[in-house]
N, C-alpha and C. Protein backbone atom coordinates (compact mmCIF):
# COMPACT_ATOMS: atom_id res chain seq x y z
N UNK A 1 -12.22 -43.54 -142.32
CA UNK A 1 -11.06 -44.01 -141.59
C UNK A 1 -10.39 -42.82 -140.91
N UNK A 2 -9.66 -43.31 -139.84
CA UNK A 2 -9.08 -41.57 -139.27
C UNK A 2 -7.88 -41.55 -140.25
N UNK A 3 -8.07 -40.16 -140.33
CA UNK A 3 -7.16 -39.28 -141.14
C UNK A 3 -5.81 -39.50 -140.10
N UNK A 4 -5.08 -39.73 -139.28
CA UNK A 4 -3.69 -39.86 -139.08
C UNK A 4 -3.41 -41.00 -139.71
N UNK A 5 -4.50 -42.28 -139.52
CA UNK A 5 -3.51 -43.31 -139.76
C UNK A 5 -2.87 -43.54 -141.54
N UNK A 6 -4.47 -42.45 -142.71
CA UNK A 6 -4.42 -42.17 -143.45
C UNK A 6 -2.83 -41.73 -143.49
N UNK A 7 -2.34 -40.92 -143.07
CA UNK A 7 -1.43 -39.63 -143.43
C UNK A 7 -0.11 -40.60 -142.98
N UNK A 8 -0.27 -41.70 -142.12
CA UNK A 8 0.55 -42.63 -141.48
C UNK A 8 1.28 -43.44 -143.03
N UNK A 9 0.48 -43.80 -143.31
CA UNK A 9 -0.15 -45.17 -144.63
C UNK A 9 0.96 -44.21 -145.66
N UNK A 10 0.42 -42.56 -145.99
CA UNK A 10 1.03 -42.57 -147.17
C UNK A 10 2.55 -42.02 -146.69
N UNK A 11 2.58 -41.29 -146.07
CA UNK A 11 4.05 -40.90 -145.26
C UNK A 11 4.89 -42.70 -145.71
N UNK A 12 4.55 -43.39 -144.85
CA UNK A 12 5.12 -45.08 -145.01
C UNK A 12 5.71 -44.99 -146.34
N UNK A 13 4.48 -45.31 -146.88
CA UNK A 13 4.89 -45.45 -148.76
C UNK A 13 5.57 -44.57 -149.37
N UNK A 14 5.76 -43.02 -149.26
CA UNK A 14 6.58 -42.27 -149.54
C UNK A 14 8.02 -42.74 -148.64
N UNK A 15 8.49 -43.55 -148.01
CA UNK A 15 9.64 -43.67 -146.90
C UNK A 15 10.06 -44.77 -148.02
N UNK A 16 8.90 -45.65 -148.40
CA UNK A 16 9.69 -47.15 -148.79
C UNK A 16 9.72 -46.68 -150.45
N UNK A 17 9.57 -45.70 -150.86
CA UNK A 17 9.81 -45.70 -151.94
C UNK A 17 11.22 -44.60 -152.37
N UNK A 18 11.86 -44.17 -151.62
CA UNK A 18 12.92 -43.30 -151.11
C UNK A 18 13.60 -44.16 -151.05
N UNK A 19 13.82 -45.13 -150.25
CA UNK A 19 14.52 -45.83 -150.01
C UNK A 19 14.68 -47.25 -150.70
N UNK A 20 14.12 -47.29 -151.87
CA UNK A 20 13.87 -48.42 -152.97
C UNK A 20 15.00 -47.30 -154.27
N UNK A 21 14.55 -46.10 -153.54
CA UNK A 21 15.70 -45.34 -154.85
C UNK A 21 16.69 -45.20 -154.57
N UNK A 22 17.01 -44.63 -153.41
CA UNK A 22 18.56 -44.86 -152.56
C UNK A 22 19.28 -46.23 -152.54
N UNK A 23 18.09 -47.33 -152.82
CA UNK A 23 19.35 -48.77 -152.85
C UNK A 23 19.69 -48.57 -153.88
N UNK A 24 18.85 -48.62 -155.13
CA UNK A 24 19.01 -48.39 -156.02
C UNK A 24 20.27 -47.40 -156.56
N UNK A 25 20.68 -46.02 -156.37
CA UNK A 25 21.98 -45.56 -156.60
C UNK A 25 22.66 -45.98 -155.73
N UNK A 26 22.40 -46.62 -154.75
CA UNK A 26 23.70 -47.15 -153.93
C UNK A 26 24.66 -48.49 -154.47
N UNK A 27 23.80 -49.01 -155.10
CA UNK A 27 23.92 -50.17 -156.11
C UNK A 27 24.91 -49.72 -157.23
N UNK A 28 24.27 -48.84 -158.07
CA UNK A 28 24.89 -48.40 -159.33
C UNK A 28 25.78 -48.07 -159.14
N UNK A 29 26.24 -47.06 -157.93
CA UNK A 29 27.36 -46.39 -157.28
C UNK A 29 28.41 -47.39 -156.95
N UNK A 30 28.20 -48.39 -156.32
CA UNK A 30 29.22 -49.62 -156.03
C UNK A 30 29.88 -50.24 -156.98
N UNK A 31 28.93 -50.04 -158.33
CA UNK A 31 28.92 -51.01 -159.47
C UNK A 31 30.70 -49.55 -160.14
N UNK A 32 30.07 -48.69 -159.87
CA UNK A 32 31.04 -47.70 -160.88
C UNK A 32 31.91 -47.75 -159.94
N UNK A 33 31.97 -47.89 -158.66
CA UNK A 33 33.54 -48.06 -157.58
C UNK A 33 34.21 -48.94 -158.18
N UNK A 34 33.57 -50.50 -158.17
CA UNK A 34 34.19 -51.53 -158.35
C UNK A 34 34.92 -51.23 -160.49
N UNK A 35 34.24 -50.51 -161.17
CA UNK A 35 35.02 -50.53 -162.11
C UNK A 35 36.00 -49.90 -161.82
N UNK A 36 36.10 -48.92 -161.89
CA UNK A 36 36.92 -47.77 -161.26
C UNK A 36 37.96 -48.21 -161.03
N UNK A 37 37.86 -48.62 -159.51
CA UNK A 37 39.16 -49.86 -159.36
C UNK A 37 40.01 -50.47 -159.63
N UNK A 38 38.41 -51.03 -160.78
CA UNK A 38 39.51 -52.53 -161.44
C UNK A 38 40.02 -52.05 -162.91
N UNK A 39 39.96 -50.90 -163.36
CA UNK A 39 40.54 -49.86 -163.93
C UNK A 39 41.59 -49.62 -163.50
N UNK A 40 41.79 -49.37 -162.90
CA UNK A 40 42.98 -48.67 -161.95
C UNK A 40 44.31 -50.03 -161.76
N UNK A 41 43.59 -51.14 -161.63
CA UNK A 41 44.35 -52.33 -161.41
C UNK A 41 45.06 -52.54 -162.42
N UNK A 42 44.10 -52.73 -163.48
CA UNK A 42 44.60 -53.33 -164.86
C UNK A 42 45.79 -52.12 -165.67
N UNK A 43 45.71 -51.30 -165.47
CA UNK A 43 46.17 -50.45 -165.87
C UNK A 43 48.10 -50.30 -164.95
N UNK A 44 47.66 -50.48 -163.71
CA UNK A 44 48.88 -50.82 -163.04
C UNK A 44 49.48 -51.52 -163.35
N UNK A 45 48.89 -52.84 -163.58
CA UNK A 45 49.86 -53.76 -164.15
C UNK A 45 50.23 -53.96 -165.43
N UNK A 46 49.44 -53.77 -165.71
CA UNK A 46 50.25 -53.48 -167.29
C UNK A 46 51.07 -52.40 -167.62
N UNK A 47 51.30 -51.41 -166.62
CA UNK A 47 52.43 -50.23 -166.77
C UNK A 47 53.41 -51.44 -166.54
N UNK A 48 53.48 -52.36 -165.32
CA UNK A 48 54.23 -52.97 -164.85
C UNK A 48 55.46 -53.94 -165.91
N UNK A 49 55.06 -53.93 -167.31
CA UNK A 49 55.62 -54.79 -168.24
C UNK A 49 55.86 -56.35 -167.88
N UNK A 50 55.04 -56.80 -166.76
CA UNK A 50 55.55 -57.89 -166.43
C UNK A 50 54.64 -59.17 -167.19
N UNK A 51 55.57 -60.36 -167.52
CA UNK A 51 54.75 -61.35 -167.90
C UNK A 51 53.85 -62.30 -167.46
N UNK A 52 52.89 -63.12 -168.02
CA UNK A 52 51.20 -63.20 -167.04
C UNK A 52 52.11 -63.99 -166.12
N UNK A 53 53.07 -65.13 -165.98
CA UNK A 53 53.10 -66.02 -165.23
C UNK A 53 53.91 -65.38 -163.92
N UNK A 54 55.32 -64.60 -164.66
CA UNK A 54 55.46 -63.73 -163.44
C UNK A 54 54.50 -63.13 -162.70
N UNK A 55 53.79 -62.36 -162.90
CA UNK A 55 52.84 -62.22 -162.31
C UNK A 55 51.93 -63.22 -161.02
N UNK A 56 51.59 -64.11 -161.75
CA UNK A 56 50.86 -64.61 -160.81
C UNK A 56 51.79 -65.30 -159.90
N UNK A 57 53.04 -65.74 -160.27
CA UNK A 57 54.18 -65.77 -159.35
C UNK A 57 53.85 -65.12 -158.03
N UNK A 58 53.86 -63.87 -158.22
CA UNK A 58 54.17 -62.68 -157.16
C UNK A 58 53.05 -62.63 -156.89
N UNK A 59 51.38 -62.59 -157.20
CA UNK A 59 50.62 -62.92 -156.48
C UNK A 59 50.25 -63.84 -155.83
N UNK A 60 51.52 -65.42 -155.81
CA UNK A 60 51.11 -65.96 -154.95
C UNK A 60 51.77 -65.72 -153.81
N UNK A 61 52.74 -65.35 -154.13
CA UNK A 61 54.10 -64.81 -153.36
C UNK A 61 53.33 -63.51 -151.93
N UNK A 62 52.63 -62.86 -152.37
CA UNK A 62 51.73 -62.34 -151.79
C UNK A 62 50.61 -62.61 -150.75
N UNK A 63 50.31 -63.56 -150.89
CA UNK A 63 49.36 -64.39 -150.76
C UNK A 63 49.51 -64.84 -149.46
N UNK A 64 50.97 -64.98 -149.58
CA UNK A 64 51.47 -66.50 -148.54
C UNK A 64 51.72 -67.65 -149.24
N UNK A 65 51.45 -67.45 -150.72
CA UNK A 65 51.05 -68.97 -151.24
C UNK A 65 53.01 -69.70 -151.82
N UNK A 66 53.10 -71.25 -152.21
CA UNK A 66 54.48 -71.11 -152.41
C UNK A 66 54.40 -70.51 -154.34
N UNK A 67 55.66 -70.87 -154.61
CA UNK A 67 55.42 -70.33 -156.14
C UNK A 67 56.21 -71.53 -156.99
């Protein structure tokens, strides 16, 4: 077989397998944002001392929603 398309073939497979690892931490990486976050959330509000219903009060209040 000619040797470029050879060198074509494995170049390819070295590309899609780079990039099967890069989704891959891009994934995991999103996964530790989104805790992170919602770390960050929970923690806010509960500095906040406020009670659950107040709460969701003011998130509807937020919202646009009525309360």
């Amino acid at each position: 077989m000619n040797p470029r398309i050879e060198k074509l073939r494995a170049e390819l497979e070295k590309t899609k397998e780079r990039i099967a690892r890069n989704q891959s931490q891009q994934r995991e990486l999103e996964r530790q944002l989104v805790e992170a976050e919602n770390a960050d959330i929970i923690a806010a509000v509960r500095s906040m001392d406020v009670l659950p219903e107040d709460l969701a009060a003011l998130i509807k209040t937020i919202q646009g929603g009525q309360v």
